[in-house]
PDB file of N, CA and C in Angstrom:
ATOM      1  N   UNK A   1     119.380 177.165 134.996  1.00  0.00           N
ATOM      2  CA  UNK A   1     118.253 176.422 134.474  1.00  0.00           C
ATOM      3  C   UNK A   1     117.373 176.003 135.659  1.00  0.00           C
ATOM      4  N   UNK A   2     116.044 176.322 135.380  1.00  0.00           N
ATOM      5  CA  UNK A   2     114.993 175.598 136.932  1.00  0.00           C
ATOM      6  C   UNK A   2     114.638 174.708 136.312  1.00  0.00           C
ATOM      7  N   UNK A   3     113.913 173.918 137.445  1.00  0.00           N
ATOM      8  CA  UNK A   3     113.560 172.372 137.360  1.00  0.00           C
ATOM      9  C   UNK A   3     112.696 172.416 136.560  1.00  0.00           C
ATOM     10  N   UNK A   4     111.433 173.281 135.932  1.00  0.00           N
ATOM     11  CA  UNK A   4     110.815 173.019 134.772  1.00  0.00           C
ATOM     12  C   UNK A   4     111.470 173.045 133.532  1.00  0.00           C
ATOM     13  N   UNK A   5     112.458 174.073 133.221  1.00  0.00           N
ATOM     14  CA  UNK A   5     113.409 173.135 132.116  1.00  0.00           C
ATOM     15  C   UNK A   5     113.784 172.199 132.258  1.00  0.00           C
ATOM     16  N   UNK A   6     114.367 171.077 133.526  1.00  0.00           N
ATOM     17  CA  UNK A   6     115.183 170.420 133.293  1.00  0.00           C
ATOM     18  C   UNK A   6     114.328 169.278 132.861  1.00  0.00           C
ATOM     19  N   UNK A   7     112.675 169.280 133.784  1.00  0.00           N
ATOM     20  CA  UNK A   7     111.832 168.359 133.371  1.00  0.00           C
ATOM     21  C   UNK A   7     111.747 168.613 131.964  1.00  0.00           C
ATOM     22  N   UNK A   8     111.574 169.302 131.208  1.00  0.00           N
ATOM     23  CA  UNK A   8     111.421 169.233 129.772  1.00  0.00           C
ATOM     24  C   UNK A   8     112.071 168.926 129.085  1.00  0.00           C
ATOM     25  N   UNK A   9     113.530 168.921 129.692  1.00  0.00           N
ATOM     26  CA  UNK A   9     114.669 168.517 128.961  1.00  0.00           C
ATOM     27  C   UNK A   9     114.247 166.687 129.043  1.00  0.00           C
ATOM     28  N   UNK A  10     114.192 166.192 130.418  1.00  0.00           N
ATOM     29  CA  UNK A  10     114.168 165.157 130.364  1.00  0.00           C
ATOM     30  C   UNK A  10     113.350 164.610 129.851  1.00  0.00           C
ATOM     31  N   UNK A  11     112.305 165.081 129.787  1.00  0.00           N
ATOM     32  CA  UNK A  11     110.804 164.293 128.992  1.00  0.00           C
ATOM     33  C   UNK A  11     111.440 164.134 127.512  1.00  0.00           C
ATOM     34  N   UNK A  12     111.744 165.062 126.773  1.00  0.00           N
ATOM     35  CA  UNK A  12     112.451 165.342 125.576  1.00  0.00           C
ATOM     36  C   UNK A  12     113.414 164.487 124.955  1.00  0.00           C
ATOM     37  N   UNK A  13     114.869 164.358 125.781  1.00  0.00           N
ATOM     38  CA  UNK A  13     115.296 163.088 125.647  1.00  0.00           C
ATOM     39  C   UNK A  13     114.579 161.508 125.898  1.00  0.00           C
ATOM     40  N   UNK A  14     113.422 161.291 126.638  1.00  0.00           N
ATOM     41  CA  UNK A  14     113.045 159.861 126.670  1.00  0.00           C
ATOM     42  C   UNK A  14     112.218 159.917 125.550  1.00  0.00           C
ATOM     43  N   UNK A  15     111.630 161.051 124.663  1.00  0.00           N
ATOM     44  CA  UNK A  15     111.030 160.946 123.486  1.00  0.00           C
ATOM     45  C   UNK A  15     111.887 160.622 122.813  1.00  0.00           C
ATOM     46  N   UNK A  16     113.100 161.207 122.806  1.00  0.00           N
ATOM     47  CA  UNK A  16     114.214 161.171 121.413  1.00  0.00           C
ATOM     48  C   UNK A  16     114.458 160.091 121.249  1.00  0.00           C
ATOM     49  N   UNK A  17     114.503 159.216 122.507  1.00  0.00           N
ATOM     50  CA  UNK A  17     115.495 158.070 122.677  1.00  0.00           C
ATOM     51  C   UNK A  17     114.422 156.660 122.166  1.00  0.00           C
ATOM     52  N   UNK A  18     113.311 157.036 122.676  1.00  0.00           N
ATOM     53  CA  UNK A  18     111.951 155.550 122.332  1.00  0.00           C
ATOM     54  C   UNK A  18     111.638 155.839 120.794  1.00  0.00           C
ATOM     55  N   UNK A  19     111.785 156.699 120.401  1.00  0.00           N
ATOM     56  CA  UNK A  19     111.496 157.165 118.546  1.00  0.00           C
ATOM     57  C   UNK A  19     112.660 156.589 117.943  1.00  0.00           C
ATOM     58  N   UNK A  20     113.878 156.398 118.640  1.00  0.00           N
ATOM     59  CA  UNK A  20     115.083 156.204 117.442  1.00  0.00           C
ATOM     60  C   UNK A  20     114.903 154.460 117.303  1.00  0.00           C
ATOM     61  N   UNK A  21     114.007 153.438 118.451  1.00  0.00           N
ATOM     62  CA  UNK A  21     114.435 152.448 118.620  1.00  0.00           C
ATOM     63  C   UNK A  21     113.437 151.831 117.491  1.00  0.00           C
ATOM     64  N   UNK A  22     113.471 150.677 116.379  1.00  0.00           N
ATOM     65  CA  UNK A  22     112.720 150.373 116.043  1.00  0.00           C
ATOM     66  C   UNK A  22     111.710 149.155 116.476  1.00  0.00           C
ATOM     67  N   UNK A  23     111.013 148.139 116.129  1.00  0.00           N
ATOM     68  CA  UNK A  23     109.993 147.288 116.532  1.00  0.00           C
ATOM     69  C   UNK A  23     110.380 146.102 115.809  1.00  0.00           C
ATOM     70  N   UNK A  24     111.856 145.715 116.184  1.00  0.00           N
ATOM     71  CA  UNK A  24     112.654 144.830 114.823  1.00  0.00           C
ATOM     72  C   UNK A  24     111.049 143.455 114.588  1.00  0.00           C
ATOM     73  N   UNK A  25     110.666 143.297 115.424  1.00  0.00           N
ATOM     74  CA  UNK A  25     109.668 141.989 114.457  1.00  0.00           C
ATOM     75  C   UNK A  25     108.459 142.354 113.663  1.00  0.00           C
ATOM     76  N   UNK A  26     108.253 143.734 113.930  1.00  0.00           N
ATOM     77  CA  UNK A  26     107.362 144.574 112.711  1.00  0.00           C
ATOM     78  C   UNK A  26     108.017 144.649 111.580  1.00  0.00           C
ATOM     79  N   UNK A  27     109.526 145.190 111.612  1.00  0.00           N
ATOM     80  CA  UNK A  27     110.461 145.626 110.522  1.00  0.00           C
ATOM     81  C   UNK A  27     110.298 144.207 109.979  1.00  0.00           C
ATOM     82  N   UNK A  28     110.604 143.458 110.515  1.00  0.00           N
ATOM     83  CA  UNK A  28     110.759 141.863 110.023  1.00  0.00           C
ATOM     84  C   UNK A  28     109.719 141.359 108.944  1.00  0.00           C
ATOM     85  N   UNK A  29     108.298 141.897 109.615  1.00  0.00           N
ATOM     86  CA  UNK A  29     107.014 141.135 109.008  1.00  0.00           C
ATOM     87  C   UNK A  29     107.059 141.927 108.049  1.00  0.00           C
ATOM     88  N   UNK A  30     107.293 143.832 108.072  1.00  0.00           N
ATOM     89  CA  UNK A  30     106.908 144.101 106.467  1.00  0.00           C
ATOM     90  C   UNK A  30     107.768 144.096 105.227  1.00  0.00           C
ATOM     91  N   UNK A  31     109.244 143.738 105.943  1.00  0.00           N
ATOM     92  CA  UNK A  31     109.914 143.454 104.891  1.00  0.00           C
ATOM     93  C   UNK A  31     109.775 142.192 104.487  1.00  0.00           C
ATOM     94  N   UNK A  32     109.303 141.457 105.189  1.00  0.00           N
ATOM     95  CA  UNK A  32     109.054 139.980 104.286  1.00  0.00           C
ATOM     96  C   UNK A  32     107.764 139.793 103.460  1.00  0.00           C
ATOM     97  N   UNK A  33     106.862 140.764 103.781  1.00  0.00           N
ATOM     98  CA  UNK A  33     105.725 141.141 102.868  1.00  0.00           C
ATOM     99  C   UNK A  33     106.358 141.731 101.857  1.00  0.00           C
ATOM    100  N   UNK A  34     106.294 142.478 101.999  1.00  0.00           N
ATOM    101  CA  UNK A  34     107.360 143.538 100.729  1.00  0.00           C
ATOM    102  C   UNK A  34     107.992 142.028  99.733  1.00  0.00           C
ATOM    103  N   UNK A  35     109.597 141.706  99.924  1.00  0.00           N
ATOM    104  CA  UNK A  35     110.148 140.863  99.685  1.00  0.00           C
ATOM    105  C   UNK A  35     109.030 140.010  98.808  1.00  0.00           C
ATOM    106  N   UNK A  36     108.068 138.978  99.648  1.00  0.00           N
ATOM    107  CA  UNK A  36     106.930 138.130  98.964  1.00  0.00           C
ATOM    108  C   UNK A  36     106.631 138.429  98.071  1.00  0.00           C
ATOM    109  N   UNK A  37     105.433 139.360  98.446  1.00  0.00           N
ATOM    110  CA  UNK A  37     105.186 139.952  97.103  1.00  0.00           C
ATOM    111  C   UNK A  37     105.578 140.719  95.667  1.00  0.00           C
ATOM    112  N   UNK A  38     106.594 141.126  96.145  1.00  0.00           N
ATOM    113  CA  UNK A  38     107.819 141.549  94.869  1.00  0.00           C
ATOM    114  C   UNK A  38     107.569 140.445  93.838  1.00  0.00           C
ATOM    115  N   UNK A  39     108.033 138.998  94.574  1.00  0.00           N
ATOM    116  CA  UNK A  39     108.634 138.142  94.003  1.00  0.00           C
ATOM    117  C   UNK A  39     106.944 137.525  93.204  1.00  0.00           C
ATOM    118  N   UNK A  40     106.391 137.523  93.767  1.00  0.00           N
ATOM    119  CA  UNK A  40     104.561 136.630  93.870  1.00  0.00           C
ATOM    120  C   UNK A  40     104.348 137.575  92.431  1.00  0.00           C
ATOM    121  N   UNK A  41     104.554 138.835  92.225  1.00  0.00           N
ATOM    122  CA  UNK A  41     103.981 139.952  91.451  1.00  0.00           C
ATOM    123  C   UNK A  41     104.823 139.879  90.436  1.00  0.00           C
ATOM    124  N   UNK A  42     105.581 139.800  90.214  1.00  0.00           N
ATOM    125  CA  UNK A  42     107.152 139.593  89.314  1.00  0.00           C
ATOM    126  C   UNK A  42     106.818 138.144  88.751  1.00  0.00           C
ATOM    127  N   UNK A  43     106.708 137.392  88.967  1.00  0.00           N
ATOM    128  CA  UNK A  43     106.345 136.144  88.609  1.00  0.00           C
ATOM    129  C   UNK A  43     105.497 135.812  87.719  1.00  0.00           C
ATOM    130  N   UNK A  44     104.199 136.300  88.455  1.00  0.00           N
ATOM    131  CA  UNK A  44     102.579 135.928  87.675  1.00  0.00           C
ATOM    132  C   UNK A  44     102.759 137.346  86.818  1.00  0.00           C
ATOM    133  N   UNK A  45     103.654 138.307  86.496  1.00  0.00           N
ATOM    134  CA  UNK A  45     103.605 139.410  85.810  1.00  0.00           C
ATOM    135  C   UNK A  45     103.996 138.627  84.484  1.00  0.00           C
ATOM    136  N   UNK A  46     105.379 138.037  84.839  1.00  0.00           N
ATOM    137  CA  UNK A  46     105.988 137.219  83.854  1.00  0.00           C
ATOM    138  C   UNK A  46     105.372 135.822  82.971  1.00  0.00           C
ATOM    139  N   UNK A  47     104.423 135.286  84.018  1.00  0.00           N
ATOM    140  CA  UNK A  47     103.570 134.019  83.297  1.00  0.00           C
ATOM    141  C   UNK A  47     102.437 134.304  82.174  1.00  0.00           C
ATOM    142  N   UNK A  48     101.919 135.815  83.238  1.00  0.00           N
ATOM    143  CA  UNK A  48     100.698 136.474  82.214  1.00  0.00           C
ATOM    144  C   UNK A  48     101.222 136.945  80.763  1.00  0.00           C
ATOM    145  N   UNK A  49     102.497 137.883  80.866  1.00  0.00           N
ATOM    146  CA  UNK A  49     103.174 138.434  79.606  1.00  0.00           C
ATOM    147  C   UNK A  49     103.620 137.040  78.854  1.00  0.00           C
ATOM    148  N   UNK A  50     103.960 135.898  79.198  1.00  0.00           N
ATOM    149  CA  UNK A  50     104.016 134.687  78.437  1.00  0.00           C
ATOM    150  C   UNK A  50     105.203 135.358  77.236  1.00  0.00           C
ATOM    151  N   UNK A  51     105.447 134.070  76.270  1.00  0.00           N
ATOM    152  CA  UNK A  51     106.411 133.993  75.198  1.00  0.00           C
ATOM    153  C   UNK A  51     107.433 133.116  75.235  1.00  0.00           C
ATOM    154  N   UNK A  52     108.186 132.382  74.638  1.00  0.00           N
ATOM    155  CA  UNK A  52     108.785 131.496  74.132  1.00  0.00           C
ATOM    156  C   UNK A  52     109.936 130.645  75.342  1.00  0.00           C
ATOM    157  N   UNK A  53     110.416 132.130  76.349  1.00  0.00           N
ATOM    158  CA  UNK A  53     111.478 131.613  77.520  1.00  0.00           C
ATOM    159  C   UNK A  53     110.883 132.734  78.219  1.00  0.00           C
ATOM    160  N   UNK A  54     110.116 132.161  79.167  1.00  0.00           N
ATOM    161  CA  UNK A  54     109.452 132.719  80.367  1.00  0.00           C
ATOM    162  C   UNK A  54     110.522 132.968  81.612  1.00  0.00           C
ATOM    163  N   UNK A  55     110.518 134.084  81.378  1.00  0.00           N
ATOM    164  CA  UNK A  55     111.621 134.472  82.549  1.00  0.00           C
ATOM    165  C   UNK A  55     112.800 134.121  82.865  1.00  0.00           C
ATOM    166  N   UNK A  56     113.674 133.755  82.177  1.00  0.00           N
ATOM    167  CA  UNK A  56     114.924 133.193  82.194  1.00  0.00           C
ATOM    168  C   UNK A  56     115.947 133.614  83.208  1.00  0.00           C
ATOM    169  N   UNK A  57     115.724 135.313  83.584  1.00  0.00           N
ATOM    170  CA  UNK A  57     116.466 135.746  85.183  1.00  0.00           C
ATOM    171  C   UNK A  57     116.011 135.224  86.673  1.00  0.00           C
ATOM    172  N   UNK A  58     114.586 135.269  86.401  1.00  0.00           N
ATOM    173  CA  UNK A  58     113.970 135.080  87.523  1.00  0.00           C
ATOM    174  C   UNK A  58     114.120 133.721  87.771  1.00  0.00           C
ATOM    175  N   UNK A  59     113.825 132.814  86.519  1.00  0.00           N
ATOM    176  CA  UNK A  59     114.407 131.212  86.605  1.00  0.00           C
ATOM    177  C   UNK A  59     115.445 130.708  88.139  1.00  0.00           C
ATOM    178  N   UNK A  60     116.431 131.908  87.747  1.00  0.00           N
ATOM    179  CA  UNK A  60     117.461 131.678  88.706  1.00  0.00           C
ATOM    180  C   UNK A  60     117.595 131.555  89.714  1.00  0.00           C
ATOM    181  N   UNK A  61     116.559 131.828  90.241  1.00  0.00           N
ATOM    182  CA  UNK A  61     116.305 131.711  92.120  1.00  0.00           C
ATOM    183  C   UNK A  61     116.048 130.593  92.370  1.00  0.00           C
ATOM    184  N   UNK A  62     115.626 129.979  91.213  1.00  0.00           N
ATOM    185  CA  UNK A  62     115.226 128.387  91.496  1.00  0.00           C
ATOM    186  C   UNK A  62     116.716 127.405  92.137  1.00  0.00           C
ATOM    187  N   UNK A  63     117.610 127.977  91.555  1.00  0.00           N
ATOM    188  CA  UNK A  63     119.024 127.589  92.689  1.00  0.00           C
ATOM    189  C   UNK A  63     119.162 128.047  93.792  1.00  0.00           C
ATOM    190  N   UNK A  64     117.823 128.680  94.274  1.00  0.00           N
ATOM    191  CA  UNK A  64     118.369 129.185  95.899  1.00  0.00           C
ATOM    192  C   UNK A  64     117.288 128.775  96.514  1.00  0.00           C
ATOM    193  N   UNK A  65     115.788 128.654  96.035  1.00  0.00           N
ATOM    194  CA  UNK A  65     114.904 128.569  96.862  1.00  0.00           C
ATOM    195  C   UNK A  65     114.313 127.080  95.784  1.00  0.00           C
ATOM    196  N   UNK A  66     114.440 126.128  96.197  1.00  0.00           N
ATOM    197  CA  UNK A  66     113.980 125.406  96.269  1.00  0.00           C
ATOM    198  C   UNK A  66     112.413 124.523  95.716  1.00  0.00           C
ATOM    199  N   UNK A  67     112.232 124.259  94.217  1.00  0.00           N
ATOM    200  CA  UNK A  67     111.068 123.973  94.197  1.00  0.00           C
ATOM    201  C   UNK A  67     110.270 125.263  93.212  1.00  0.00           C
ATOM    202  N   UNK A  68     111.173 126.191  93.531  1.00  0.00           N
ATOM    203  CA  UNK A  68     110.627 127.587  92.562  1.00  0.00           C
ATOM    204  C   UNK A  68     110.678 127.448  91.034  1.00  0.00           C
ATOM    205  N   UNK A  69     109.762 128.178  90.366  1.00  0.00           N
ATOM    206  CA  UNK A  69     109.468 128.071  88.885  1.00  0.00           C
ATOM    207  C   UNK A  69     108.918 129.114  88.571  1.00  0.00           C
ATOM    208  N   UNK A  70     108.947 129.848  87.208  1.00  0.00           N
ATOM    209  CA  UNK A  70     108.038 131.294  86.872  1.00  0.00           C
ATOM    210  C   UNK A  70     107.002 130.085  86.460  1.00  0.00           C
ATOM    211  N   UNK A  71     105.776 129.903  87.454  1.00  0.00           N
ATOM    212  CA  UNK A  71     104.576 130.043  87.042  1.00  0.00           C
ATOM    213  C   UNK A  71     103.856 130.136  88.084  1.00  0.00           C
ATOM    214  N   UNK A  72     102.314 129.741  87.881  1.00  0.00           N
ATOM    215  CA  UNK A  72     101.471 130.327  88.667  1.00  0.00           C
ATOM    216  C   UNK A  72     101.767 130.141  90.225  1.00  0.00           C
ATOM    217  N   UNK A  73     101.939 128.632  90.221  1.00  0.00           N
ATOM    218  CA  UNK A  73     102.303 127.382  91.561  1.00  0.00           C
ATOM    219  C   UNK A  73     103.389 127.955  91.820  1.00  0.00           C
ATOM    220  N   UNK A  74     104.905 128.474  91.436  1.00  0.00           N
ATOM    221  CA  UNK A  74     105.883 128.969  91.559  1.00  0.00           C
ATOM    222  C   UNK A  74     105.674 130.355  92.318  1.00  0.00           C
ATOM    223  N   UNK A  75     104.731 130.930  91.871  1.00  0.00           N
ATOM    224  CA  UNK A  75     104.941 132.406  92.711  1.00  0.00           C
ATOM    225  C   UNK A  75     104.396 132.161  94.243  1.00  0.00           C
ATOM    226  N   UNK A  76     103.542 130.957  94.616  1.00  0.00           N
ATOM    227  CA  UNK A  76     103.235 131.265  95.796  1.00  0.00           C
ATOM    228  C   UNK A  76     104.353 130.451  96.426  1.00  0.00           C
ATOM    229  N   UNK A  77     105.385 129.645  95.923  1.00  0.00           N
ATOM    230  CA  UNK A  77     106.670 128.898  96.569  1.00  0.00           C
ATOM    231  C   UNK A  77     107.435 130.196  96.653  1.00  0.00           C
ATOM    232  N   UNK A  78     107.850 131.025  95.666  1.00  0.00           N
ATOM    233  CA  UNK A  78     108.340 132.326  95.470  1.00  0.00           C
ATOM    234  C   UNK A  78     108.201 133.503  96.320  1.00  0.00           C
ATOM    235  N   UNK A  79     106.348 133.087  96.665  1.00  0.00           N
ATOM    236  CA  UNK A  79     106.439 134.207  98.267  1.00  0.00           C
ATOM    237  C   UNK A  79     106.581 133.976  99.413  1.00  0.00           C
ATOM    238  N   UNK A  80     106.548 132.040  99.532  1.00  0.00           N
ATOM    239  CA  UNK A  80     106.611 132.018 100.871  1.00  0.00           C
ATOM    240  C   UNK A  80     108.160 131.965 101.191  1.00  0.00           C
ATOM    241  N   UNK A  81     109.101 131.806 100.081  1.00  0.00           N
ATOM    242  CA  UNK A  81     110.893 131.643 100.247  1.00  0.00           C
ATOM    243  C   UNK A  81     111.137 133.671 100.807  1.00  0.00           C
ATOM    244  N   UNK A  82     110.318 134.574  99.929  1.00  0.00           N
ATOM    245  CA  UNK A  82     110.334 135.637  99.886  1.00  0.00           C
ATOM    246  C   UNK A  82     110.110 136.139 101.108  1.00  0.00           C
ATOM    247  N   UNK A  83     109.310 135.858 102.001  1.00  0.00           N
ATOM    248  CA  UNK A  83     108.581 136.049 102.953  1.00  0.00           C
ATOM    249  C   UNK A  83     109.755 135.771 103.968  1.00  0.00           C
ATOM    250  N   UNK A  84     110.190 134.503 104.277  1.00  0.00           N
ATOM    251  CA  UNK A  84     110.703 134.012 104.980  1.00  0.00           C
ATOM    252  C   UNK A  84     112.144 134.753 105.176  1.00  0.00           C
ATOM    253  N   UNK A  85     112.822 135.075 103.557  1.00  0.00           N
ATOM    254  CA  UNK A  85     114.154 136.122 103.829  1.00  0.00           C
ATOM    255  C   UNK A  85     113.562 137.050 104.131  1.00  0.00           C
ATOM    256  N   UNK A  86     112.810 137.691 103.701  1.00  0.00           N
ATOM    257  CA  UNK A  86     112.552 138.978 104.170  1.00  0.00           C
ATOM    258  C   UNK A  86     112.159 139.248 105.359  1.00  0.00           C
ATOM    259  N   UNK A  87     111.612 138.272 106.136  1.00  0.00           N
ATOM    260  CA  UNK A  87     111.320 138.180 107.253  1.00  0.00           C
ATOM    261  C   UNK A  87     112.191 138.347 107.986  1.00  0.00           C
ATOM    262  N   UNK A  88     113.409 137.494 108.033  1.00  0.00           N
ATOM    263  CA  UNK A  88     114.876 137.089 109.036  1.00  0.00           C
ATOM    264  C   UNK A  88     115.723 137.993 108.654  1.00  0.00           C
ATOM    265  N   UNK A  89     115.789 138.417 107.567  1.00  0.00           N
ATOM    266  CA  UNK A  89     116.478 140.018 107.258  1.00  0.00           C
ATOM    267  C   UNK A  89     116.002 140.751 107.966  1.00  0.00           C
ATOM    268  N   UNK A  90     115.171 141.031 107.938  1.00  0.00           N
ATOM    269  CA  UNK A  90     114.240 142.489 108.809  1.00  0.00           C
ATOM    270  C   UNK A  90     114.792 142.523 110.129  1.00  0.00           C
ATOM    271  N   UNK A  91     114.336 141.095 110.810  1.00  0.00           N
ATOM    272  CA  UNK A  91     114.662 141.352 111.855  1.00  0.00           C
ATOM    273  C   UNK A  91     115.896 141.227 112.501  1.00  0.00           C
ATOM    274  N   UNK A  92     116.870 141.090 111.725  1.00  0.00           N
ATOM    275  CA  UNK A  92     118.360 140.838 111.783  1.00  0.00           C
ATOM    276  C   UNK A  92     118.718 142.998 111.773  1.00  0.00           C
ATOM    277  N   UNK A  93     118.291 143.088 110.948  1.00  0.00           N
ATOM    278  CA  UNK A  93     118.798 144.588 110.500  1.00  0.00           C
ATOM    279  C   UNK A  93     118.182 145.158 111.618  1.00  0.00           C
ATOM    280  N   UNK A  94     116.539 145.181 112.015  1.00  0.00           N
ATOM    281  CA  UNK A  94     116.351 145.957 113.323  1.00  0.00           C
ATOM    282  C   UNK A  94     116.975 145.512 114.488  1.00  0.00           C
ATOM    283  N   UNK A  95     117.310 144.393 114.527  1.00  0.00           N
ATOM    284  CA  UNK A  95     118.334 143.795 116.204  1.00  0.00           C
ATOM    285  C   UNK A  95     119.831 145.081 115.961  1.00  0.00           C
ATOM    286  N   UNK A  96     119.895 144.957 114.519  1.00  0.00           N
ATOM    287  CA  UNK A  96     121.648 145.284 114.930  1.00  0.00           C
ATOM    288  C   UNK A  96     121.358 146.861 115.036  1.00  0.00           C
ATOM    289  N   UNK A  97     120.341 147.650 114.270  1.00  0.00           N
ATOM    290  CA  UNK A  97     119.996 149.065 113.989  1.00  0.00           C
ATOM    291  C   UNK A  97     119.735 149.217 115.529  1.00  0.00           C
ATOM    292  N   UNK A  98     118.708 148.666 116.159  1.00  0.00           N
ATOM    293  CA  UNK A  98     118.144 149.317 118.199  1.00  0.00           C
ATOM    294  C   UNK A  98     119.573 148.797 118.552  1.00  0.00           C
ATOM    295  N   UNK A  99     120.670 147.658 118.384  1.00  0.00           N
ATOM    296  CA  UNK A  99     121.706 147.788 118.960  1.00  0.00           C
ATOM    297  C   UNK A  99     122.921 148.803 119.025  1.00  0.00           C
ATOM    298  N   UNK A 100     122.846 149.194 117.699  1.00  0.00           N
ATOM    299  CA  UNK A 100     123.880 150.507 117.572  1.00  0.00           C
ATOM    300  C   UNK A 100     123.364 151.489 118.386  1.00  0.00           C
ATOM    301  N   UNK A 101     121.632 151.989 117.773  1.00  0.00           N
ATOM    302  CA  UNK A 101     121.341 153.202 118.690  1.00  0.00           C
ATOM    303  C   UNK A 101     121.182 153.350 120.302  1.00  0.00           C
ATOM    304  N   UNK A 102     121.444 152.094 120.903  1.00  0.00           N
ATOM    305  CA  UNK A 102     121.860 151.539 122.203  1.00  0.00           C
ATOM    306  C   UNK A 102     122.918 152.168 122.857  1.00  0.00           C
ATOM    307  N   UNK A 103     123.700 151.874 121.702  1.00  0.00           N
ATOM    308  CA  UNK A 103     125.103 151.950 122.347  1.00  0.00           C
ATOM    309  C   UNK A 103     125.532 153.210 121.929  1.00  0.00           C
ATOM    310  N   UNK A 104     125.237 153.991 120.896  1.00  0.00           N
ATOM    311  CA  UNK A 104     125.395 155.649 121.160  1.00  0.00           C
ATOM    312  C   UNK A 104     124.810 156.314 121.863  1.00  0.00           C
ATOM    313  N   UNK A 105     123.419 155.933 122.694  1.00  0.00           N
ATOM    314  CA  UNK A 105     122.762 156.551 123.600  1.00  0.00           C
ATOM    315  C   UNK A 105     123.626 156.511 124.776  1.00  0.00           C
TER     316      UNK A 105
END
């Protein structure tokens, strides 16, 4: 092998290797967008469709997040609880995901 393969080899691997790593506080921000709005959209989906017991599953988060309700005022408590897991998830999963591909590199 001559040194212009080997340079290509090497250029090649530092591509392979900066592509596998992700941008865990990007991953962070759009899964907590994502997450938010799920919940923001799911909500005011449920207030608009209206009827007798407004959302009775979704109700249930109101034991985890605090202050939450299916209605209008509820979905934006709903995105910012949404936001916030989805946020610290994200970036929990990209810390440990660039840590594995760390350590198999």
């Amino acid at each position: 092998m001559d040194k212009k393969d080997q340079k290509r080899l090497a250029e090649r691997d530092k591509i392979f290797r900066g592509t596998l790593l992700l941008n865990a506080k990007v991953f962070g921000l759009v899964l907590g967008l994502l997450a938010g709005l799920i919940i923001f959209i799911a909500t005011n989906w449920l207030v608009i469709k209206g009827g007798r017991h407004v959302g009775p599953h979704l109700q249930l988060l109101s034991q985890y997040f605090i202050g939450y309700r299916v209605t209008f005022l509820g979905s934006f408590i709903g995105f910012a609880y949404g936001f916030a897991l989805g946020t610290l998830s994200g970036a929990f999963i990209g810390w440990i995901y660039n840590r594995i591909v760390r350590f198999r590199l």
